[in-house]
PDB file of N, CA and C in Angstrom:
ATOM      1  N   UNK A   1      -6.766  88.356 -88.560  1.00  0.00           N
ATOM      2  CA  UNK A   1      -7.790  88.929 -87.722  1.00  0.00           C
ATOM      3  C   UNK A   1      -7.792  88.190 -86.384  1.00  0.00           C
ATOM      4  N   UNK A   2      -8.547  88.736 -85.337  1.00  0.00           N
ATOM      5  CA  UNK A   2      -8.002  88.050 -84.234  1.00  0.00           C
ATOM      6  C   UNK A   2      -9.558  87.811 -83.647  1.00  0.00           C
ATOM      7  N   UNK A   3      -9.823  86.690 -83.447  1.00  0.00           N
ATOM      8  CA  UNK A   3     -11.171  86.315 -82.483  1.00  0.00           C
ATOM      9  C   UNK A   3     -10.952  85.810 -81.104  1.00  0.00           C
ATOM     10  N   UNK A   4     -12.248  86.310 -80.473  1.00  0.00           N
ATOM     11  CA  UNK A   4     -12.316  85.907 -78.843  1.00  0.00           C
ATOM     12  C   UNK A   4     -12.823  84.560 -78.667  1.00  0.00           C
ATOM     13  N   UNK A   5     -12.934  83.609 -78.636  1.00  0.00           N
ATOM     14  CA  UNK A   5     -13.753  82.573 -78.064  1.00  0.00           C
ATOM     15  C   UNK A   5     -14.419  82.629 -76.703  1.00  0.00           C
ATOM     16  N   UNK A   6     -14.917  82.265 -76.040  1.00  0.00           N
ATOM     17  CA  UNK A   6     -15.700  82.790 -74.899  1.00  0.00           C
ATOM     18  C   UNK A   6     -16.548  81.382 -74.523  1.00  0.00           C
ATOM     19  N   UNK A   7     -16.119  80.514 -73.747  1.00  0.00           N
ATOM     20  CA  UNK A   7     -16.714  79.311 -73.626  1.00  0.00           C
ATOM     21  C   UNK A   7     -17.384  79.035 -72.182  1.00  0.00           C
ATOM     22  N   UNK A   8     -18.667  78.996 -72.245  1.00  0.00           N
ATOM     23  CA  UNK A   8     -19.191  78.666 -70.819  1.00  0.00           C
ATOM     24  C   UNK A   8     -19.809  77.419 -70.882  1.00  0.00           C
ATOM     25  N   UNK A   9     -18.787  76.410 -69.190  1.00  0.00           N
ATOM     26  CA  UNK A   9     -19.005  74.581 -69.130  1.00  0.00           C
ATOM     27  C   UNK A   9     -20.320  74.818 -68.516  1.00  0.00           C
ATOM     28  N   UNK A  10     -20.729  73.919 -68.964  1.00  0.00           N
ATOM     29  CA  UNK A  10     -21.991  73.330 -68.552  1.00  0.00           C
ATOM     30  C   UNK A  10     -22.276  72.900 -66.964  1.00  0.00           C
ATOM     31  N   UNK A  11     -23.759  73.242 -66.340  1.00  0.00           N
ATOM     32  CA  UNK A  11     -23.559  72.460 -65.282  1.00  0.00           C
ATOM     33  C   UNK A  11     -22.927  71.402 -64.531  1.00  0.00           C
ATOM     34  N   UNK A  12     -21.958  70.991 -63.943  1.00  0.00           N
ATOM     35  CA  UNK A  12     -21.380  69.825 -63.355  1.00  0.00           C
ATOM     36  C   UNK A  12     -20.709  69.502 -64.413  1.00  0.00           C
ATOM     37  N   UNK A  13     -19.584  69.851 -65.022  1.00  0.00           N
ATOM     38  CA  UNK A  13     -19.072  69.791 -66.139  1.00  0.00           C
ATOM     39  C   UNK A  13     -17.214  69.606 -65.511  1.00  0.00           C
ATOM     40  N   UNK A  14     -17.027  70.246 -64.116  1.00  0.00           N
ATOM     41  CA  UNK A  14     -15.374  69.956 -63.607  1.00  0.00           C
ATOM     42  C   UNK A  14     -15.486  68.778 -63.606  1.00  0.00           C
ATOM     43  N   UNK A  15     -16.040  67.515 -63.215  1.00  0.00           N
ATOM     44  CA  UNK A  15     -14.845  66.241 -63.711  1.00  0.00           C
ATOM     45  C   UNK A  15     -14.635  66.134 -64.422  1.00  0.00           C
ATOM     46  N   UNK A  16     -15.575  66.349 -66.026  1.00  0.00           N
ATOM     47  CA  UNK A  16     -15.312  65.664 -67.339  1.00  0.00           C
ATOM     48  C   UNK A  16     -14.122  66.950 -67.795  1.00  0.00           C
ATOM     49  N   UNK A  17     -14.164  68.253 -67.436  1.00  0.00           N
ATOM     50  CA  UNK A  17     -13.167  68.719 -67.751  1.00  0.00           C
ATOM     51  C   UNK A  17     -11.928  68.264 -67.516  1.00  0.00           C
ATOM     52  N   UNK A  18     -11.997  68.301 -66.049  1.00  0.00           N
ATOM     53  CA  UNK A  18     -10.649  67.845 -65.502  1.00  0.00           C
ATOM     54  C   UNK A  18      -9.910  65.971 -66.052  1.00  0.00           C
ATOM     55  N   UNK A  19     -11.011  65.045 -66.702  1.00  0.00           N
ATOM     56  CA  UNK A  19     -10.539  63.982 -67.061  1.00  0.00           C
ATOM     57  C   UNK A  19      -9.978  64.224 -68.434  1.00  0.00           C
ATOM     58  N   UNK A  20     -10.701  65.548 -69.058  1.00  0.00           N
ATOM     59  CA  UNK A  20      -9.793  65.964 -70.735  1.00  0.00           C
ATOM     60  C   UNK A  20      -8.838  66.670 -70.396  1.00  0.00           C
ATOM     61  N   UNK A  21      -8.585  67.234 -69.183  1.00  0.00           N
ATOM     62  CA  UNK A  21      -7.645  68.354 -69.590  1.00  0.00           C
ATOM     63  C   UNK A  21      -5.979  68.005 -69.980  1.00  0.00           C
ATOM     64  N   UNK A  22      -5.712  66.894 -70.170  1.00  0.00           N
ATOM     65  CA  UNK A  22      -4.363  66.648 -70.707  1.00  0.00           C
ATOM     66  C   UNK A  22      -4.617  66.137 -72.037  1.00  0.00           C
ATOM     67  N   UNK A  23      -5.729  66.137 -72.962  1.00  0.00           N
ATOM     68  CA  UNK A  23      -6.437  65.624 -74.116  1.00  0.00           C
ATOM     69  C   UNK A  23      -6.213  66.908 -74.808  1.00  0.00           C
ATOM     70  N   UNK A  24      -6.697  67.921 -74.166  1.00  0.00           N
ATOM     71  CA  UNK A  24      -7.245  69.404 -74.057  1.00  0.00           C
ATOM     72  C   UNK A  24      -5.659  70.167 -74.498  1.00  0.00           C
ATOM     73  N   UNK A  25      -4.795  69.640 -73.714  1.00  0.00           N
ATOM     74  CA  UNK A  25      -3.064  70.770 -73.255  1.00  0.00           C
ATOM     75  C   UNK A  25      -2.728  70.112 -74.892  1.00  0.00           C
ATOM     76  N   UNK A  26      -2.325  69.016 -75.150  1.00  0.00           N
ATOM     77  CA  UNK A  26      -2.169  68.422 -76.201  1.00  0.00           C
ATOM     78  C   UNK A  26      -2.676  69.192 -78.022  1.00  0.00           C
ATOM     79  N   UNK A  27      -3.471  68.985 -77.589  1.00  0.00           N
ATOM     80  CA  UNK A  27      -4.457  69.675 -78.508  1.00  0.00           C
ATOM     81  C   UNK A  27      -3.686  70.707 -78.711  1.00  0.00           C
ATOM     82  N   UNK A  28      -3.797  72.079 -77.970  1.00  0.00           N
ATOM     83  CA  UNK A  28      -3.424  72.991 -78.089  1.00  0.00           C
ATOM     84  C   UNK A  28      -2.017  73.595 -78.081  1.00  0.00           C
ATOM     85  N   UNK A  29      -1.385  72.241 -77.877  1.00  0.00           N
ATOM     86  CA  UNK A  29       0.503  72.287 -78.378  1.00  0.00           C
ATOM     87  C   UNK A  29       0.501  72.834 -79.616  1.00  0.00           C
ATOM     88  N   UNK A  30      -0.006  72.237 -80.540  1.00  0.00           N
ATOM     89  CA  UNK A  30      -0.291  72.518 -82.147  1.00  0.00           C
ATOM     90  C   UNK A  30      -1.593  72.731 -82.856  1.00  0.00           C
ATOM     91  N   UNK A  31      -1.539  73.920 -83.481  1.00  0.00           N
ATOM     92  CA  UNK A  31      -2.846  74.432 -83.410  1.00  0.00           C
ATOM     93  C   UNK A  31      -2.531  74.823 -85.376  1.00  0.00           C
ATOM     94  N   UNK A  32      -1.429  74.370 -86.173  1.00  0.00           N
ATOM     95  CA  UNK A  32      -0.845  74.886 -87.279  1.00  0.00           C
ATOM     96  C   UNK A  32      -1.870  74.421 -88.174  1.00  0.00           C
ATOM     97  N   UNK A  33      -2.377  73.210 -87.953  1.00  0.00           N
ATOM     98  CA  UNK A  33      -3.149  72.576 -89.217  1.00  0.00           C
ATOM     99  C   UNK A  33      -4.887  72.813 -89.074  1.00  0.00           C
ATOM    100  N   UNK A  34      -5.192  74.218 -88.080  1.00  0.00           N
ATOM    101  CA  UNK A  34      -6.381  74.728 -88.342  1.00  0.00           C
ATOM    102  C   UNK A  34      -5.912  76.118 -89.054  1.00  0.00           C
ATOM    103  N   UNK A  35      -4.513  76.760 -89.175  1.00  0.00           N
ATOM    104  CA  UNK A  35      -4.649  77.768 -89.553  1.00  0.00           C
ATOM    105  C   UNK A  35      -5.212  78.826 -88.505  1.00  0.00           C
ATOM    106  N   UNK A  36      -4.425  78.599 -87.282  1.00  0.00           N
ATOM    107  CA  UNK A  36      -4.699  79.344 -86.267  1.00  0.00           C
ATOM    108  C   UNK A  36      -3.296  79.521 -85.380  1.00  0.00           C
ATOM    109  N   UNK A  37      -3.681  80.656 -84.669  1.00  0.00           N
ATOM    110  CA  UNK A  37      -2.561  80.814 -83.158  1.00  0.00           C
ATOM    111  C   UNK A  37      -3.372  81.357 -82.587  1.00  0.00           C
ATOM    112  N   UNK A  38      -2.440  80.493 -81.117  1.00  0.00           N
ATOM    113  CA  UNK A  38      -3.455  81.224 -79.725  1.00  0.00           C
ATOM    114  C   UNK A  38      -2.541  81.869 -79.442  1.00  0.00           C
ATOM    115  N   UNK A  39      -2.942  83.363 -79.599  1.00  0.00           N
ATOM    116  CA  UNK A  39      -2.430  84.552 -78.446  1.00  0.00           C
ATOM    117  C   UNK A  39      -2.447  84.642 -77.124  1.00  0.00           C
ATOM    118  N   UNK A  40      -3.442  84.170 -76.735  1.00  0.00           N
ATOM    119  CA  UNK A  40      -3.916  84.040 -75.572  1.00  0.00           C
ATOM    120  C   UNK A  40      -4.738  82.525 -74.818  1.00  0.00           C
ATOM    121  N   UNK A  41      -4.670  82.073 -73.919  1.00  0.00           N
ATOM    122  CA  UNK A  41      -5.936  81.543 -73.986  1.00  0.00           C
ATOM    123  C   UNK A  41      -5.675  81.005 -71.769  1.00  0.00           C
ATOM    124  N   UNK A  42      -7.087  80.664 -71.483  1.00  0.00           N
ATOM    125  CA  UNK A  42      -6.681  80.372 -69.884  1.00  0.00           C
ATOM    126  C   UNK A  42      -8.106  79.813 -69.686  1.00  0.00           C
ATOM    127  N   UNK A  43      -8.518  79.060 -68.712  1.00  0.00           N
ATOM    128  CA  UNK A  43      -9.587  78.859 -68.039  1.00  0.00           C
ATOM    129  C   UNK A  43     -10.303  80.264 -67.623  1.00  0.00           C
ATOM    130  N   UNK A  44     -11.597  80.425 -67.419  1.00  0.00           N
ATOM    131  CA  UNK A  44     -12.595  80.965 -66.725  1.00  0.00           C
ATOM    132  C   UNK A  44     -13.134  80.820 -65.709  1.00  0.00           C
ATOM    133  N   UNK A  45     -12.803  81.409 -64.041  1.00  0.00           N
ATOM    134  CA  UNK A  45     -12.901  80.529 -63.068  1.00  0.00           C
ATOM    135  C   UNK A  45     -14.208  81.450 -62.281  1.00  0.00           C
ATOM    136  N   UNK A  46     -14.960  80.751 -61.288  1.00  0.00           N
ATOM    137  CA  UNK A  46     -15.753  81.420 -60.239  1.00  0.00           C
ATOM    138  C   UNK A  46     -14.952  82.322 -59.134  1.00  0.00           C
ATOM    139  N   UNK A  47     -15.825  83.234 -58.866  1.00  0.00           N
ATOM    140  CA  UNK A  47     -15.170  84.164 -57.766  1.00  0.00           C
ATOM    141  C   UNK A  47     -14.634  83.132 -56.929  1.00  0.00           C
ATOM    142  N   UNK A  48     -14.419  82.230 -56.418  1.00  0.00           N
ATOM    143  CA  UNK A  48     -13.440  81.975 -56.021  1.00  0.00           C
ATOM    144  C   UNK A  48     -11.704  81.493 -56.277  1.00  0.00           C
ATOM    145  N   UNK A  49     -11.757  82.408 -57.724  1.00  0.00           N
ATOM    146  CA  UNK A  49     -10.581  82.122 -57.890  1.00  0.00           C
ATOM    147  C   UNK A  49      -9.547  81.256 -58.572  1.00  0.00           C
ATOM    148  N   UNK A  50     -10.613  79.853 -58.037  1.00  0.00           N
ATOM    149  CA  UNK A  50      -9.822  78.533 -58.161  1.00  0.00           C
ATOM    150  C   UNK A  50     -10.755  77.798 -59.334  1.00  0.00           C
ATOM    151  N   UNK A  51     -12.129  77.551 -58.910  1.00  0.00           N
ATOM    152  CA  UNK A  51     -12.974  76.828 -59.973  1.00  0.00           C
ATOM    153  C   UNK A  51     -13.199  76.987 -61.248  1.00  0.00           C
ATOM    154  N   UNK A  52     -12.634  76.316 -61.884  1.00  0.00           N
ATOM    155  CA  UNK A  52     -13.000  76.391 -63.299  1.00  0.00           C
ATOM    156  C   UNK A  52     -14.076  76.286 -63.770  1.00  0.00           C
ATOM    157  N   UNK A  53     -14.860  77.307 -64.938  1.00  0.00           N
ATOM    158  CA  UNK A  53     -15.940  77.398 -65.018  1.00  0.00           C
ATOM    159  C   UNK A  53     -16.177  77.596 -66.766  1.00  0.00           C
ATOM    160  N   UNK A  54     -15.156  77.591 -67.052  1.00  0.00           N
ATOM    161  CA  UNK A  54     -15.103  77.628 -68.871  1.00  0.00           C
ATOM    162  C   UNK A  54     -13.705  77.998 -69.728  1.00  0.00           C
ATOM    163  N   UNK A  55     -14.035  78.486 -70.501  1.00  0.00           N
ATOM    164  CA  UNK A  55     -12.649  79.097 -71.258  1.00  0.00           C
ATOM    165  C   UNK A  55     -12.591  80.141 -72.326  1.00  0.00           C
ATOM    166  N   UNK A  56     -11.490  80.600 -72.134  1.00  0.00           N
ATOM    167  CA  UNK A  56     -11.074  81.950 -73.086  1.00  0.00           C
ATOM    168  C   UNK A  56     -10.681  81.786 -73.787  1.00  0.00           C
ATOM    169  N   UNK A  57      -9.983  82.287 -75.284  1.00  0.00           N
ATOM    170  CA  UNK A  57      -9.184  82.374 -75.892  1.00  0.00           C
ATOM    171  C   UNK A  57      -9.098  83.448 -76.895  1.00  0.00           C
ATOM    172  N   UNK A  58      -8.150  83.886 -77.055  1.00  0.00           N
ATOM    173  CA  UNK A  58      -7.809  84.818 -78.457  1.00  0.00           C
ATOM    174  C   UNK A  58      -6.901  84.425 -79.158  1.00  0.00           C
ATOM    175  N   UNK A  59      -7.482  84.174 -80.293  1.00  0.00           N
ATOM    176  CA  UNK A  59      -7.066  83.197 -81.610  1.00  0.00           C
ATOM    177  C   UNK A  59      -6.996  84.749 -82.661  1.00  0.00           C
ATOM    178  N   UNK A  60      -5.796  84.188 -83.294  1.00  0.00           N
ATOM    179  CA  UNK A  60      -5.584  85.002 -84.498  1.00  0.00           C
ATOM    180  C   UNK A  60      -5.693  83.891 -86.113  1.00  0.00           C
ATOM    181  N   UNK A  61      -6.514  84.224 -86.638  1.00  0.00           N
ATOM    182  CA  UNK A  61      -6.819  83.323 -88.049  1.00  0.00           C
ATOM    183  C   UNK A  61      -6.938  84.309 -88.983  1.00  0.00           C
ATOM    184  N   UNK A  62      -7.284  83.743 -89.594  1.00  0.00           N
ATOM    185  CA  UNK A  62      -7.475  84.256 -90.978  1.00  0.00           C
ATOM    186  C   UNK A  62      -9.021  84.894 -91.520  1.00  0.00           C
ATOM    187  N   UNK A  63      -9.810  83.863 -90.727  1.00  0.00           N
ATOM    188  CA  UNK A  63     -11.135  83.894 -90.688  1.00  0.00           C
ATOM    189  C   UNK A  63     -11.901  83.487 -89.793  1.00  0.00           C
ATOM    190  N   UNK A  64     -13.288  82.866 -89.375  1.00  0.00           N
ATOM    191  CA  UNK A  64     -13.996  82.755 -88.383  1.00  0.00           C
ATOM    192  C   UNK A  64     -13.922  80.985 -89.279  1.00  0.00           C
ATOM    193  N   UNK A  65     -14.029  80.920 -90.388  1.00  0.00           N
ATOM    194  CA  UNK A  65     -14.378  79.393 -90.279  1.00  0.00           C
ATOM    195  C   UNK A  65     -13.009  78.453 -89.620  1.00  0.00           C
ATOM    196  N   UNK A  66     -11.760  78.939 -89.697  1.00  0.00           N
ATOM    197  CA  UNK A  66     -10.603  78.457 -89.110  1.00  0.00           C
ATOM    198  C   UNK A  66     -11.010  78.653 -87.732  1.00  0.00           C
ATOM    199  N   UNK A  67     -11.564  79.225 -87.234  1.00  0.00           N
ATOM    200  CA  UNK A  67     -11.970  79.097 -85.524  1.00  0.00           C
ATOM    201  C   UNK A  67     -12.660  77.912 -85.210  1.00  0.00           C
ATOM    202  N   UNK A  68     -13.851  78.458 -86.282  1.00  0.00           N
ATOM    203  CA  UNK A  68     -14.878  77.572 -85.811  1.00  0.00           C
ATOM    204  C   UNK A  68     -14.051  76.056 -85.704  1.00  0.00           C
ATOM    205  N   UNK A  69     -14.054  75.870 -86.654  1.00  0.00           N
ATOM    206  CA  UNK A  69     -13.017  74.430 -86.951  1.00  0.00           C
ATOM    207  C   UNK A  69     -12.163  74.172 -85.975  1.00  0.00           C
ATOM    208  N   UNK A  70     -10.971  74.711 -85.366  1.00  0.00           N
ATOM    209  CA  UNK A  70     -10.413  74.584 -84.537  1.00  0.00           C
ATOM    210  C   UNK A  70     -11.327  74.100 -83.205  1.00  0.00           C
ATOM    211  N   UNK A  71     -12.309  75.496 -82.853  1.00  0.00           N
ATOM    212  CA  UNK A  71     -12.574  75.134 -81.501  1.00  0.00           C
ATOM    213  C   UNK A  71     -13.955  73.747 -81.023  1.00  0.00           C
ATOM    214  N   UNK A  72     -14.158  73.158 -82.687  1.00  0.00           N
ATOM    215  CA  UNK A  72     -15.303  72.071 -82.775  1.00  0.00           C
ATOM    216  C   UNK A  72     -14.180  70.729 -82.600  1.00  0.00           C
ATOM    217  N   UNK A  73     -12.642  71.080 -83.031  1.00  0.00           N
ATOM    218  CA  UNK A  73     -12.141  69.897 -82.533  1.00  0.00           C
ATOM    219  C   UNK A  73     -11.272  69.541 -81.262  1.00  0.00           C
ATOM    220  N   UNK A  74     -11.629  70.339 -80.280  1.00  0.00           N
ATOM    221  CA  UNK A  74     -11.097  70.783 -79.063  1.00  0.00           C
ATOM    222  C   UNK A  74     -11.801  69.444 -78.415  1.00  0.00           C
ATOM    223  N   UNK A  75     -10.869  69.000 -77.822  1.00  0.00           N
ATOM    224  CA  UNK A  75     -11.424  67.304 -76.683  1.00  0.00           C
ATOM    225  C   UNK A  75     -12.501  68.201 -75.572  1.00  0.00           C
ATOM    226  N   UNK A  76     -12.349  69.149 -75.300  1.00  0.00           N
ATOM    227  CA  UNK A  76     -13.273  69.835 -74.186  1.00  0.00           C
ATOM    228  C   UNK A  76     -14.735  69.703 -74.956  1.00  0.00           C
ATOM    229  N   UNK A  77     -14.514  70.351 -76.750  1.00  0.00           N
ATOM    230  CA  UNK A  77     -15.873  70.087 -77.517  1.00  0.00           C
ATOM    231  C   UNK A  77     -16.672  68.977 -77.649  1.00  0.00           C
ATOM    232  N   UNK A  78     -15.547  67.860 -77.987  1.00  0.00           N
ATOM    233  CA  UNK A  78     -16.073  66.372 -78.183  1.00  0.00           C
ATOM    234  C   UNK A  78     -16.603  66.097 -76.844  1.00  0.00           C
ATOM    235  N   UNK A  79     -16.178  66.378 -75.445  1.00  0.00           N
ATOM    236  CA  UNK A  79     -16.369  65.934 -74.263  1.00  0.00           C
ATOM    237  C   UNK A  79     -17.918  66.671 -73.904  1.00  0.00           C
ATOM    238  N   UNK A  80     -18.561  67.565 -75.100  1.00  0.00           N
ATOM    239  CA  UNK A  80     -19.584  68.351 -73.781  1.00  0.00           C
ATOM    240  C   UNK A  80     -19.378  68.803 -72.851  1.00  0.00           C
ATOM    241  N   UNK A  81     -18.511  69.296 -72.901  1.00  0.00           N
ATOM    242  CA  UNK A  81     -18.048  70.114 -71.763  1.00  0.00           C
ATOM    243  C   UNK A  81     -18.818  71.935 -71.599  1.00  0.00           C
ATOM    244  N   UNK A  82     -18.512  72.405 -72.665  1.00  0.00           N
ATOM    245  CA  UNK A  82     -18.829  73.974 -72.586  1.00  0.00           C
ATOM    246  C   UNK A  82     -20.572  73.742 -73.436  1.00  0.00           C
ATOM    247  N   UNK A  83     -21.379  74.438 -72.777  1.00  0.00           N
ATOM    248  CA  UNK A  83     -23.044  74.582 -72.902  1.00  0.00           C
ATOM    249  C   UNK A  83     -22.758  75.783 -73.615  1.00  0.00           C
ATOM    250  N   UNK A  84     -21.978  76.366 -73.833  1.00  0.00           N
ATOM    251  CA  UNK A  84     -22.055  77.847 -74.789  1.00  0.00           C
ATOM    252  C   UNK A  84     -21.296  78.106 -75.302  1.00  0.00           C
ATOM    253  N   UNK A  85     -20.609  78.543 -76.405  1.00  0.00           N
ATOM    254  CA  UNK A  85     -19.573  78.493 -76.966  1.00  0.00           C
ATOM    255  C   UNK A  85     -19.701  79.889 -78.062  1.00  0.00           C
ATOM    256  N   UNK A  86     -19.240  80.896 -77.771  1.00  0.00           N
ATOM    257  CA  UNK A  86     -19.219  82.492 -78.089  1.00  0.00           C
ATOM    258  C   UNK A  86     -18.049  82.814 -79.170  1.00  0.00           C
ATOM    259  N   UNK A  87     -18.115  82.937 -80.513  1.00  0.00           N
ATOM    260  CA  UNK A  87     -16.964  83.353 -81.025  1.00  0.00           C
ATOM    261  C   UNK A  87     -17.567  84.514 -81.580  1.00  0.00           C
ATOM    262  N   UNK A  88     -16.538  85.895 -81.658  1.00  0.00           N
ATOM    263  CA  UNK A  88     -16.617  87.035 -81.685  1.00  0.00           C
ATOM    264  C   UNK A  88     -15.105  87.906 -82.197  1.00  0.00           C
ATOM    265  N   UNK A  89     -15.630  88.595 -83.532  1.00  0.00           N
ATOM    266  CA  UNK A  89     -13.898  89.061 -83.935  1.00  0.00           C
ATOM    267  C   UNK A  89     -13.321  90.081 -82.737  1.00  0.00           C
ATOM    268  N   UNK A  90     -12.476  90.512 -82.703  1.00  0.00           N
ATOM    269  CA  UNK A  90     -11.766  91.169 -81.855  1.00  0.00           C
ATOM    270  C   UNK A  90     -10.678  92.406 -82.504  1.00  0.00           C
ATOM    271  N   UNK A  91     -11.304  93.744 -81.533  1.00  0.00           N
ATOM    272  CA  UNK A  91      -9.986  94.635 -82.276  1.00  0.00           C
ATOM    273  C   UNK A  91      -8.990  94.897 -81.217  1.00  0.00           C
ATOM    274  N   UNK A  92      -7.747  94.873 -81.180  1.00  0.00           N
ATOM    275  CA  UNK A  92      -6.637  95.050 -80.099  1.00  0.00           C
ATOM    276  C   UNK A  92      -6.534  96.355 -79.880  1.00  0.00           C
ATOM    277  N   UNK A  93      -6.218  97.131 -78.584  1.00  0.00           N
ATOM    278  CA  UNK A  93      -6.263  98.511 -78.561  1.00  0.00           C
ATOM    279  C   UNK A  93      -5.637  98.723 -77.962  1.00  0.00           C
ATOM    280  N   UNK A  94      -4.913  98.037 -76.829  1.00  0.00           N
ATOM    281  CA  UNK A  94      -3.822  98.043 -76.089  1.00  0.00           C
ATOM    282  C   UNK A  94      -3.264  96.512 -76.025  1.00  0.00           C
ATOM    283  N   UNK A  95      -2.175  96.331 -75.365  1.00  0.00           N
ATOM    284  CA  UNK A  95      -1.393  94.936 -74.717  1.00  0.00           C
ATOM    285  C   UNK A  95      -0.941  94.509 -76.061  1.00  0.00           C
TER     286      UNK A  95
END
């Protein structure tokens, strides 16, 4: 089955992102021992383009507790980084 994650950082949250984000790339090299793949996944930026403002992903598991799990051990999670954190199954209809 395939879920969306949907992560919105917290106020003033780009440095501590930007000090995980090679904690963060790591992480998500190997994702085998949650019982997950990322199909997808990218930052969430402000209309301008450039600012990072949270994160996406579409994860294919098995279930929602393999998400959950996965995305509670994400260095962005441990860091407080994202104030909201949205998981939601997903049906593919195109791409």
């Amino acid at each position: 089955m395939l879920f969306a994650i949907h992560a919105v950082d917290r106020a003033g949250a780009l440095p501590t992102r930007l000090a995980n984000y090679d904690a963060h790339k790591v992480f998500l090299s190997d994702t085998s021992r949650f019982g997950v793949k990322i199909v997808m996944s990218g930052p969430l930026v402000s209309d301008d383009g450039a600012t990072m403002i949270g994160s996406l992903f579409l994860i294919e598991a098995s279930g929602r507790g393999e998400v959950e799990a996965f995305n509670r051990a994400d260095p962005f999670a441990a860091a407080g980084i994202w104030e909201k954190v949205t998981i939601t199954g997903f049906l593919r209809r195109q791409g």
